[in-house]
C-alpha atoms as a PDB file:
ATOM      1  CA  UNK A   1      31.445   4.186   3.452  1.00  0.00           C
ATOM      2  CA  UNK A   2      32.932   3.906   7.197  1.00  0.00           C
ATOM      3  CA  UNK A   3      29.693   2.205   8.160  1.00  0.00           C
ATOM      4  CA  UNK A   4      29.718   0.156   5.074  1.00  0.00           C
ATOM      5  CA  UNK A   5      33.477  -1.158   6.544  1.00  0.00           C
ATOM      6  CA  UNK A   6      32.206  -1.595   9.885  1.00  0.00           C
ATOM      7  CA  UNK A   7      29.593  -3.878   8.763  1.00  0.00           C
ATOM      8  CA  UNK A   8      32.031  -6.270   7.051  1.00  0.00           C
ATOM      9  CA  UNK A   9      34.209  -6.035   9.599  1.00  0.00           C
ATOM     10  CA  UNK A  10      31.642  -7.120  11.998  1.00  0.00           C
ATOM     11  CA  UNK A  11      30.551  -9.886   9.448  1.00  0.00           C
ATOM     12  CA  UNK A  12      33.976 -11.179   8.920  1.00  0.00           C
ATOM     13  CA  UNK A  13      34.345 -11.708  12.489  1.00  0.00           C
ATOM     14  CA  UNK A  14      31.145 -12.861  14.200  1.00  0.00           C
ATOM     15  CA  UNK A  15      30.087 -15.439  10.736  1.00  0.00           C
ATOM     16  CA  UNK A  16      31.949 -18.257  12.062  1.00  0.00           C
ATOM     17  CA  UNK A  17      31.670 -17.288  15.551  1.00  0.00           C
ATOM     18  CA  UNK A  18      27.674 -17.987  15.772  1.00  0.00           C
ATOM     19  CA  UNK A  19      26.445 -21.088  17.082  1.00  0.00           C
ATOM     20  CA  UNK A  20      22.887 -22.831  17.899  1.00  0.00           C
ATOM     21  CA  UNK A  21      20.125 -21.837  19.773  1.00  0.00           C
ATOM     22  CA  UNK A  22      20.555 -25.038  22.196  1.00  0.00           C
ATOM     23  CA  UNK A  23      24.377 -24.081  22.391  1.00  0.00           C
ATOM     24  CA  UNK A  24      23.065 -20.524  24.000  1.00  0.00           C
ATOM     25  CA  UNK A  25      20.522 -22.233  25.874  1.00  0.00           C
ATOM     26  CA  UNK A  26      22.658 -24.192  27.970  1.00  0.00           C
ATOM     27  CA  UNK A  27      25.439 -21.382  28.477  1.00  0.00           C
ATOM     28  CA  UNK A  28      23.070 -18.808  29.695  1.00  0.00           C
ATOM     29  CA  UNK A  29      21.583 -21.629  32.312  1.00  0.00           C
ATOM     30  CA  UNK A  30      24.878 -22.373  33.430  1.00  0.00           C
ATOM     31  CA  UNK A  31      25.173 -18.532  34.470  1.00  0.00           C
ATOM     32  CA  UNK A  32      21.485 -17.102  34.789  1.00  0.00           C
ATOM     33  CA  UNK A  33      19.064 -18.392  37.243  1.00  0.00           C
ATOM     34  CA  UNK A  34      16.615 -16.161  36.300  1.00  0.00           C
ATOM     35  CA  UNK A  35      15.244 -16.950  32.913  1.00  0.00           C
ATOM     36  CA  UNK A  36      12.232 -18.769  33.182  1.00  0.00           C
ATOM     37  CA  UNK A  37      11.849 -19.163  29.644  1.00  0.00           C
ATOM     38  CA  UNK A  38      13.552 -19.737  26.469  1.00  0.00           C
ATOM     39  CA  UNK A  39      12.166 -20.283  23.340  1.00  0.00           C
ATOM     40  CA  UNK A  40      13.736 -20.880  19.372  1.00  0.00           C
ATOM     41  CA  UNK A  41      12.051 -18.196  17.387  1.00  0.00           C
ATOM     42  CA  UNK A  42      11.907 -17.808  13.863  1.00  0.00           C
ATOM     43  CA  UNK A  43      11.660 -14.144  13.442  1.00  0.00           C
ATOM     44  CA  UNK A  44      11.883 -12.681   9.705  1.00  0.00           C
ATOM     45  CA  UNK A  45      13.503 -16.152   8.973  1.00  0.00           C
ATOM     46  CA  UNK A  46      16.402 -15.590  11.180  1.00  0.00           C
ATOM     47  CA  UNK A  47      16.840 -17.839  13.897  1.00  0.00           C
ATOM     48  CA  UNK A  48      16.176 -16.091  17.310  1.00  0.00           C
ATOM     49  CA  UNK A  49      16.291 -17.118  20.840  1.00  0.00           C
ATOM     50  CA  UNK A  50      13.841 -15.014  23.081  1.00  0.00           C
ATOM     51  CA  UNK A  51      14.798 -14.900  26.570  1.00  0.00           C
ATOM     52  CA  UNK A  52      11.954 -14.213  29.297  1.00  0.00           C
ATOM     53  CA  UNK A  53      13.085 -13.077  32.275  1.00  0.00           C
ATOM     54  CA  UNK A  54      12.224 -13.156  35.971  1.00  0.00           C
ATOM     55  CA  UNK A  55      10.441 -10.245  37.474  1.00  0.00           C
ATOM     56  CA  UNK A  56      12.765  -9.754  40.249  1.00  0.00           C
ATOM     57  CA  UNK A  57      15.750  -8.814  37.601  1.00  0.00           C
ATOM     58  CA  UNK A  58      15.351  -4.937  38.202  1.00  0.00           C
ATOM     59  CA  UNK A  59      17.400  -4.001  34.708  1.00  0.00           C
ATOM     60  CA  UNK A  60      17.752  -6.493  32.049  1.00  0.00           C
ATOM     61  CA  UNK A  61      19.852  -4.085  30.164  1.00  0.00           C
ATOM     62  CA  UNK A  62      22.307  -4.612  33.038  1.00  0.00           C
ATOM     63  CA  UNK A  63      21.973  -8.062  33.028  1.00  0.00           C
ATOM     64  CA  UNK A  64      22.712  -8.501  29.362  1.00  0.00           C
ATOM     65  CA  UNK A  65      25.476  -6.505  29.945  1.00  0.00           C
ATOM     66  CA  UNK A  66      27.484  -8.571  32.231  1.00  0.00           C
ATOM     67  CA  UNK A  67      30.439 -10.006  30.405  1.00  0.00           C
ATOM     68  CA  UNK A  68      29.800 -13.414  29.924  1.00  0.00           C
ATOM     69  CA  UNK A  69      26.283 -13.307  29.029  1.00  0.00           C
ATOM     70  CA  UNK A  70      27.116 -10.540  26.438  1.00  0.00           C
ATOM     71  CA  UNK A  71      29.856 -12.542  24.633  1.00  0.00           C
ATOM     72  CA  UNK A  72      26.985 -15.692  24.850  1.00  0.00           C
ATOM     73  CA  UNK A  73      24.324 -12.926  22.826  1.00  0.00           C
ATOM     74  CA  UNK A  74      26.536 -11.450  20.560  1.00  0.00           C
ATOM     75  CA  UNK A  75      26.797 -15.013  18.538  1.00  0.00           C
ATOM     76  CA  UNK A  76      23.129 -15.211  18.028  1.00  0.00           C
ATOM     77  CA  UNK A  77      20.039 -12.955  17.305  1.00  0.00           C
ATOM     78  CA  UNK A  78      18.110 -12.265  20.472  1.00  0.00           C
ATOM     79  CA  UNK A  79      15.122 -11.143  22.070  1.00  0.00           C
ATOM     80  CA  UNK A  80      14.756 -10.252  25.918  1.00  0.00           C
ATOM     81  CA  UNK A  81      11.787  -9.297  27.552  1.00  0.00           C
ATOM     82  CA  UNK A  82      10.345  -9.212  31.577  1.00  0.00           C
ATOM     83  CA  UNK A  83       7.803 -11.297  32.727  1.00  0.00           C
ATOM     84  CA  UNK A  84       6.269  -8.268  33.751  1.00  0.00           C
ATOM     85  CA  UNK A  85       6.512  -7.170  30.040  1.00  0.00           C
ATOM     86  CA  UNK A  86       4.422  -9.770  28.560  1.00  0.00           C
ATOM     87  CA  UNK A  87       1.810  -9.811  30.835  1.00  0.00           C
ATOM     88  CA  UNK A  88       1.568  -6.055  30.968  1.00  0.00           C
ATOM     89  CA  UNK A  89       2.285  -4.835  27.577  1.00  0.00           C
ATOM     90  CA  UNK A  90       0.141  -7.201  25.349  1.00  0.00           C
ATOM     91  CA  UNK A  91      -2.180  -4.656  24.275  1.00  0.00           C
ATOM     92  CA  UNK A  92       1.488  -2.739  23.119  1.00  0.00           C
ATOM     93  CA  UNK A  93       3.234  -5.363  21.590  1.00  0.00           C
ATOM     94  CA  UNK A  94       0.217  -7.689  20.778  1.00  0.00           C
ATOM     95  CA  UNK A  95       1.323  -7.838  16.759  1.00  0.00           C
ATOM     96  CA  UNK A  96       4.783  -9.383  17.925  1.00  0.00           C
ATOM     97  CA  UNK A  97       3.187 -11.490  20.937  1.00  0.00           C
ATOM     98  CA  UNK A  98       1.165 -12.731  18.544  1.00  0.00           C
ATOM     99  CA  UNK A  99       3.961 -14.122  16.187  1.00  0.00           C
ATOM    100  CA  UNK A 100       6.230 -15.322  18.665  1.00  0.00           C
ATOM    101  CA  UNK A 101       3.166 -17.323  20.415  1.00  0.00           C
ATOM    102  CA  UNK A 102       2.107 -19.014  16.928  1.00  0.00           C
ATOM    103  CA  UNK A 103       5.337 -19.308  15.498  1.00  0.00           C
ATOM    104  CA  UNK A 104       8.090 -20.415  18.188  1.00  0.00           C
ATOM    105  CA  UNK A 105       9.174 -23.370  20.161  1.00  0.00           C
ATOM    106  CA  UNK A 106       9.100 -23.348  23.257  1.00  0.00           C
ATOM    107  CA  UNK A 107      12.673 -25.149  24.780  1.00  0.00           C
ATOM    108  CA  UNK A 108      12.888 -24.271  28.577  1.00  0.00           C
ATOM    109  CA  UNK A 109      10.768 -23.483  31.656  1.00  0.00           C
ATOM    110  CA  UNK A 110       7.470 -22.172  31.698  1.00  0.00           C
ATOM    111  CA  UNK A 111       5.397 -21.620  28.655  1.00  0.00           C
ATOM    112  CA  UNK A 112       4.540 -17.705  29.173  1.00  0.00           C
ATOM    113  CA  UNK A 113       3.530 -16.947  25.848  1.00  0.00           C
ATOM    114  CA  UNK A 114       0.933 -20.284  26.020  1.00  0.00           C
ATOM    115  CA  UNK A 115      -1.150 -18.914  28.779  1.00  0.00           C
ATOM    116  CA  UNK A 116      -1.411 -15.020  27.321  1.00  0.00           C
ATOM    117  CA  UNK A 117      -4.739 -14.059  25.659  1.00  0.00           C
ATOM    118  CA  UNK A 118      -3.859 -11.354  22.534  1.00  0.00           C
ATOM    119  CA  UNK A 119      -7.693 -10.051  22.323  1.00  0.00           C
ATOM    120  CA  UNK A 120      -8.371  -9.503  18.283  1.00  0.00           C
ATOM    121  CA  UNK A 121      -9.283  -5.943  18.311  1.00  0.00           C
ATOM    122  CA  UNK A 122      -5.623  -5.430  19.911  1.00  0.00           C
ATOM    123  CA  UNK A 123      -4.244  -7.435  17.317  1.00  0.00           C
ATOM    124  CA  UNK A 124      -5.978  -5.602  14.499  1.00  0.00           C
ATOM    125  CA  UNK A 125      -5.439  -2.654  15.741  1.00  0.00           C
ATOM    126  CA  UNK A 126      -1.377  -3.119  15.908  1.00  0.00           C
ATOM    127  CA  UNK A 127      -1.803  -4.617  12.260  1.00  0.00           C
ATOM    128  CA  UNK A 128      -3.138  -1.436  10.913  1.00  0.00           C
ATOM    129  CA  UNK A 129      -0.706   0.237  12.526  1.00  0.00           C
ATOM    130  CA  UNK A 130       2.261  -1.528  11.072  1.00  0.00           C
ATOM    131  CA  UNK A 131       1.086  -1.798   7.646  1.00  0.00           C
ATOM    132  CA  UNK A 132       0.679   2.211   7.514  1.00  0.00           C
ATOM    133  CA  UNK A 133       4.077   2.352   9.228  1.00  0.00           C
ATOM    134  CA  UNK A 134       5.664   0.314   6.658  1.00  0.00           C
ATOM    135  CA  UNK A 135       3.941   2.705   3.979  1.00  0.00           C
ATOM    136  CA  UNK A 136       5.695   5.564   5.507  1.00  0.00           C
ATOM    137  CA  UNK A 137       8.831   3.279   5.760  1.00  0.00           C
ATOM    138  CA  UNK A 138       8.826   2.639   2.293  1.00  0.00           C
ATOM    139  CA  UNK A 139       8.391   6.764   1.516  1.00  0.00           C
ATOM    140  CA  UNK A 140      11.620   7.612   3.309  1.00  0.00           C
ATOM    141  CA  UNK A 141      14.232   4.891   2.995  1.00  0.00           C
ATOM    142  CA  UNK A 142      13.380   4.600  -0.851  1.00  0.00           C
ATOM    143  CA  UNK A 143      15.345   7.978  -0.936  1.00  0.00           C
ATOM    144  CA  UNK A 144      18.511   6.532   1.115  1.00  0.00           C
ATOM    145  CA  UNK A 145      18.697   2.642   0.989  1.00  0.00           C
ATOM    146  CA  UNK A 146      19.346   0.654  -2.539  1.00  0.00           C
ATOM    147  CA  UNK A 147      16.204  -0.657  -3.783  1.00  0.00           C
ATOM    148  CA  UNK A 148      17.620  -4.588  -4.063  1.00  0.00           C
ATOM    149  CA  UNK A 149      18.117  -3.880   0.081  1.00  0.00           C
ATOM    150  CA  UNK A 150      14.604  -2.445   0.306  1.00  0.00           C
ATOM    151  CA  UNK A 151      12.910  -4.830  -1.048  1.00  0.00           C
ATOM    152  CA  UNK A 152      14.950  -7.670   1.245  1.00  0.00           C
ATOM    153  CA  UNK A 153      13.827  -5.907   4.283  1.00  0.00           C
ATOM    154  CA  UNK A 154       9.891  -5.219   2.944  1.00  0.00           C
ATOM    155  CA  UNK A 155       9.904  -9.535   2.760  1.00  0.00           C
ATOM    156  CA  UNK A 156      10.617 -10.176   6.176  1.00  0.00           C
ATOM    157  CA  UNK A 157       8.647  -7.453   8.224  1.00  0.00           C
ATOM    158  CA  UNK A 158       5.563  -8.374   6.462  1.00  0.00           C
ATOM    159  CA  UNK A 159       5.971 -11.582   7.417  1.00  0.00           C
ATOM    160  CA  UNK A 160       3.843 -11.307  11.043  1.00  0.00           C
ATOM    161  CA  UNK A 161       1.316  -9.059   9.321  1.00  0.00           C
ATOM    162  CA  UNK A 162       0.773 -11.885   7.255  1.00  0.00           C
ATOM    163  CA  UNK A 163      -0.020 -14.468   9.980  1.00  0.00           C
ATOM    164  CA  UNK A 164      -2.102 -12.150  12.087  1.00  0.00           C
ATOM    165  CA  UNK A 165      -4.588 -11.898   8.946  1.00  0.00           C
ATOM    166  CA  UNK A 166      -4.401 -15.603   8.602  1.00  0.00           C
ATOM    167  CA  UNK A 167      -5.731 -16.294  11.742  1.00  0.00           C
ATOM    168  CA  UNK A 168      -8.089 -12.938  11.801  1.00  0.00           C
ATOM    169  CA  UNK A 169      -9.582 -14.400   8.775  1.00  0.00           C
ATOM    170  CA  UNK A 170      -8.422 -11.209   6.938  1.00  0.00           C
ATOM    171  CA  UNK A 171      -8.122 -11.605   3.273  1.00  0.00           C
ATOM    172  CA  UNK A 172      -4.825  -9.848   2.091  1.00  0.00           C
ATOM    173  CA  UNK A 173      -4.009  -9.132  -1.779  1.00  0.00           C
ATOM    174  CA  UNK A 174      -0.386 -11.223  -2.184  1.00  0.00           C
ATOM    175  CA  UNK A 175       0.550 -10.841  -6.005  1.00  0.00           C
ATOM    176  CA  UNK A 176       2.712  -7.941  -5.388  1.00  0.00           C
ATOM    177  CA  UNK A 177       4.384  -9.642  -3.008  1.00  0.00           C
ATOM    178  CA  UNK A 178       5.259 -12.731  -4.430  1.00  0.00           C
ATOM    179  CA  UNK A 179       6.667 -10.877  -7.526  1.00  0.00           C
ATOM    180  CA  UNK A 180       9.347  -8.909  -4.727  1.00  0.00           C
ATOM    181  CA  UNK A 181       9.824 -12.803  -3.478  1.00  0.00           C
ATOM    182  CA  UNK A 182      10.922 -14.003  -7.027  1.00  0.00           C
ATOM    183  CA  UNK A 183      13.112 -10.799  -7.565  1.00  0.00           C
ATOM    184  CA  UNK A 184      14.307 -11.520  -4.301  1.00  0.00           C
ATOM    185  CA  UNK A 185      15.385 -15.413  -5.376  1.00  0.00           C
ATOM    186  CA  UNK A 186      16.822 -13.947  -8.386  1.00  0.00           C
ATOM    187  CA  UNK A 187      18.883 -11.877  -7.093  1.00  0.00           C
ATOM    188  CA  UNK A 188      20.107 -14.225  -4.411  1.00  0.00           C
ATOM    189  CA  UNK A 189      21.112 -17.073  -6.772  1.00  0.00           C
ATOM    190  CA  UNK A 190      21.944 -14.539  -9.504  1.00  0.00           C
ATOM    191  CA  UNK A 191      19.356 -15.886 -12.144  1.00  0.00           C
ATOM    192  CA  UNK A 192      18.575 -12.365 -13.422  1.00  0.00           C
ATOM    193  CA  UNK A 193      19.348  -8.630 -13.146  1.00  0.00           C
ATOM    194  CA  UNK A 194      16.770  -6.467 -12.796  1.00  0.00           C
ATOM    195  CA  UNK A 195      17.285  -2.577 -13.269  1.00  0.00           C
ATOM    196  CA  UNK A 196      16.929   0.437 -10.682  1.00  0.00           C
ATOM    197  CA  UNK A 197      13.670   1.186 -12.791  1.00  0.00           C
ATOM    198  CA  UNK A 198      12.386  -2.610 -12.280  1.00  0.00           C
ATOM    199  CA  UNK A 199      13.385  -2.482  -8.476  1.00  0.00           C
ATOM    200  CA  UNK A 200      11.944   0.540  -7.865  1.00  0.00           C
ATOM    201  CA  UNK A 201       8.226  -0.366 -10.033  1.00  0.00           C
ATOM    202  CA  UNK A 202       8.161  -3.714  -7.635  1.00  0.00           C
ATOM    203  CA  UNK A 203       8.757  -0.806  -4.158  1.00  0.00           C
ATOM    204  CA  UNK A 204       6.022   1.154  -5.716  1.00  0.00           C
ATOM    205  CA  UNK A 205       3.693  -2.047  -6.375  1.00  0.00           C
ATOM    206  CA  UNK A 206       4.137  -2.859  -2.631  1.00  0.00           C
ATOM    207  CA  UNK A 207       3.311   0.674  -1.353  1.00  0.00           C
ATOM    208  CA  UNK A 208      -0.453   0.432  -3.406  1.00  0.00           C
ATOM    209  CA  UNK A 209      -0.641  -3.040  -1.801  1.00  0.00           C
ATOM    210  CA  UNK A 210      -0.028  -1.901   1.703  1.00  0.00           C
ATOM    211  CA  UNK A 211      -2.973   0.780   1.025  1.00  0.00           C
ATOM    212  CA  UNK A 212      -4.875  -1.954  -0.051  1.00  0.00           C
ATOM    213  CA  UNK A 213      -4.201  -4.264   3.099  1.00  0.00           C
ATOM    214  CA  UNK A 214      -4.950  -1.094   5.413  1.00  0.00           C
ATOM    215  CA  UNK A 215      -8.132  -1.105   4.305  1.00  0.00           C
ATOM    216  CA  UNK A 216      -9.266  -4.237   4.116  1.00  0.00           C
ATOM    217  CA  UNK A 217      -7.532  -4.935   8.200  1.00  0.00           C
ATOM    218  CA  UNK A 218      -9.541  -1.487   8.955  1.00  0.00           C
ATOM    219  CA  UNK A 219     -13.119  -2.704   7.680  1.00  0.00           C
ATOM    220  CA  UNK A 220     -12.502  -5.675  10.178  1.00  0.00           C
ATOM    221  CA  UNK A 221     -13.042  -3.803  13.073  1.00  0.00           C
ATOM    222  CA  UNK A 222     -16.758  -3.730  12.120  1.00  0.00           C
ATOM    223  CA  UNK A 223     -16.711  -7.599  12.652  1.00  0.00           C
ATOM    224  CA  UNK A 224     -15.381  -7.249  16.360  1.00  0.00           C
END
């Protein structure tokens, strides 16, 4: 319940407080000399801004800190990463790379994300590991979070998976999820109710279609 308060207490005071992606640009510019790039990313349909910064920033965490960058973030979903990062960790993060390279617009400075080469097998690889990861996901928080919320999150974090395969060439079963995306409608413009039996049926439809996707992104590794 406390957490429940905080939430709309946070909502209630940051909603009319957030403003645009070009708005953050040219604030952090004004007191940052060391982002090299900015670009307007799209992540799980919320607009993001993803911040690249300059190797010789020692602690970003620090840097994010600092007073008036922080009250500049806290309007707007973010992403900050190292140069050092990106060119070192795309085997790690090569699922997320990989959306934020096909997917965002590049607005400022250098194009980093242009001149990286995800290799496919990484790719893959961090595919099959979400998709499982999101099966065990789906286990757990069934237990603790309302279905209706479930099924909101399952949408969007499926939402690089389902890129990756479309440029892998990787053909993923979709009917179960596009019957959570017209629940999902519904129950956003209140067009229909659907019970905790329904809710959980469509959760249960998505966990044999994340089985499914596993192994059809684990046979591709024969093609590499």
């Amino acid at each position: 319940m406390f957490q429940k308060i905080k939430n709309w207490v946070y909502e209630k005071f940051t909603k009319n407080k957030k403003i645009s992606i070009e708005e953050v640009k040219n604030k952090l510019l004004k007191i940052n000399n060391n982002i090299i790039s900015i670009y307007s990313y799209p992540k799980y349909e919320t607009e993001t801004i993803v911040l690249i910064m300059q190797n010789k920033e020692k602690n970003i965490f620090n840097t994010i800190q600092q007073r008036e960058i922080k009250n500049i973030l806290q309007k707007i979903s973010f992403i900050c990463l190292s140069q050092k990062e990106i060119t070192e960790a795309i085997d790690v993060f090569s699922l997320q790379f990989f959306d934020i390279k096909t997917t965002a617009t590049h607005i400022y400075g250098t194009d980093i994300f242009k001149n990286i080469t995800i290799s496919n097998a990484h790719l893959r690889r961090k595919m099959e590991f979400d998709i499982r990861n999101k099966s065990i996901y789906l286990r757990q928080e069934s237990i603790k979070i309302p279905a209706n919320i479930l099924i909101h999150n399952i949408l969007s974090e499926l939402k690089p998976v389902i890129h990756a395969a479309q440029y892998l060439n990787i053909s993923l079963v979709l009917e179960a999820l596009q019957n959570v995306e017209e629940i999902t409608e519904n129950i956003n413009n209140n067009n229909a109710k659907y019970s905790e039996k329904e809710l959980l049926l469509a959760i249960s439809n998505i966990s044999e279609m994340l089985e499914i996707w596993a192994d059809e992104v684990e046979k591709y590794e024969n093609k590499l």
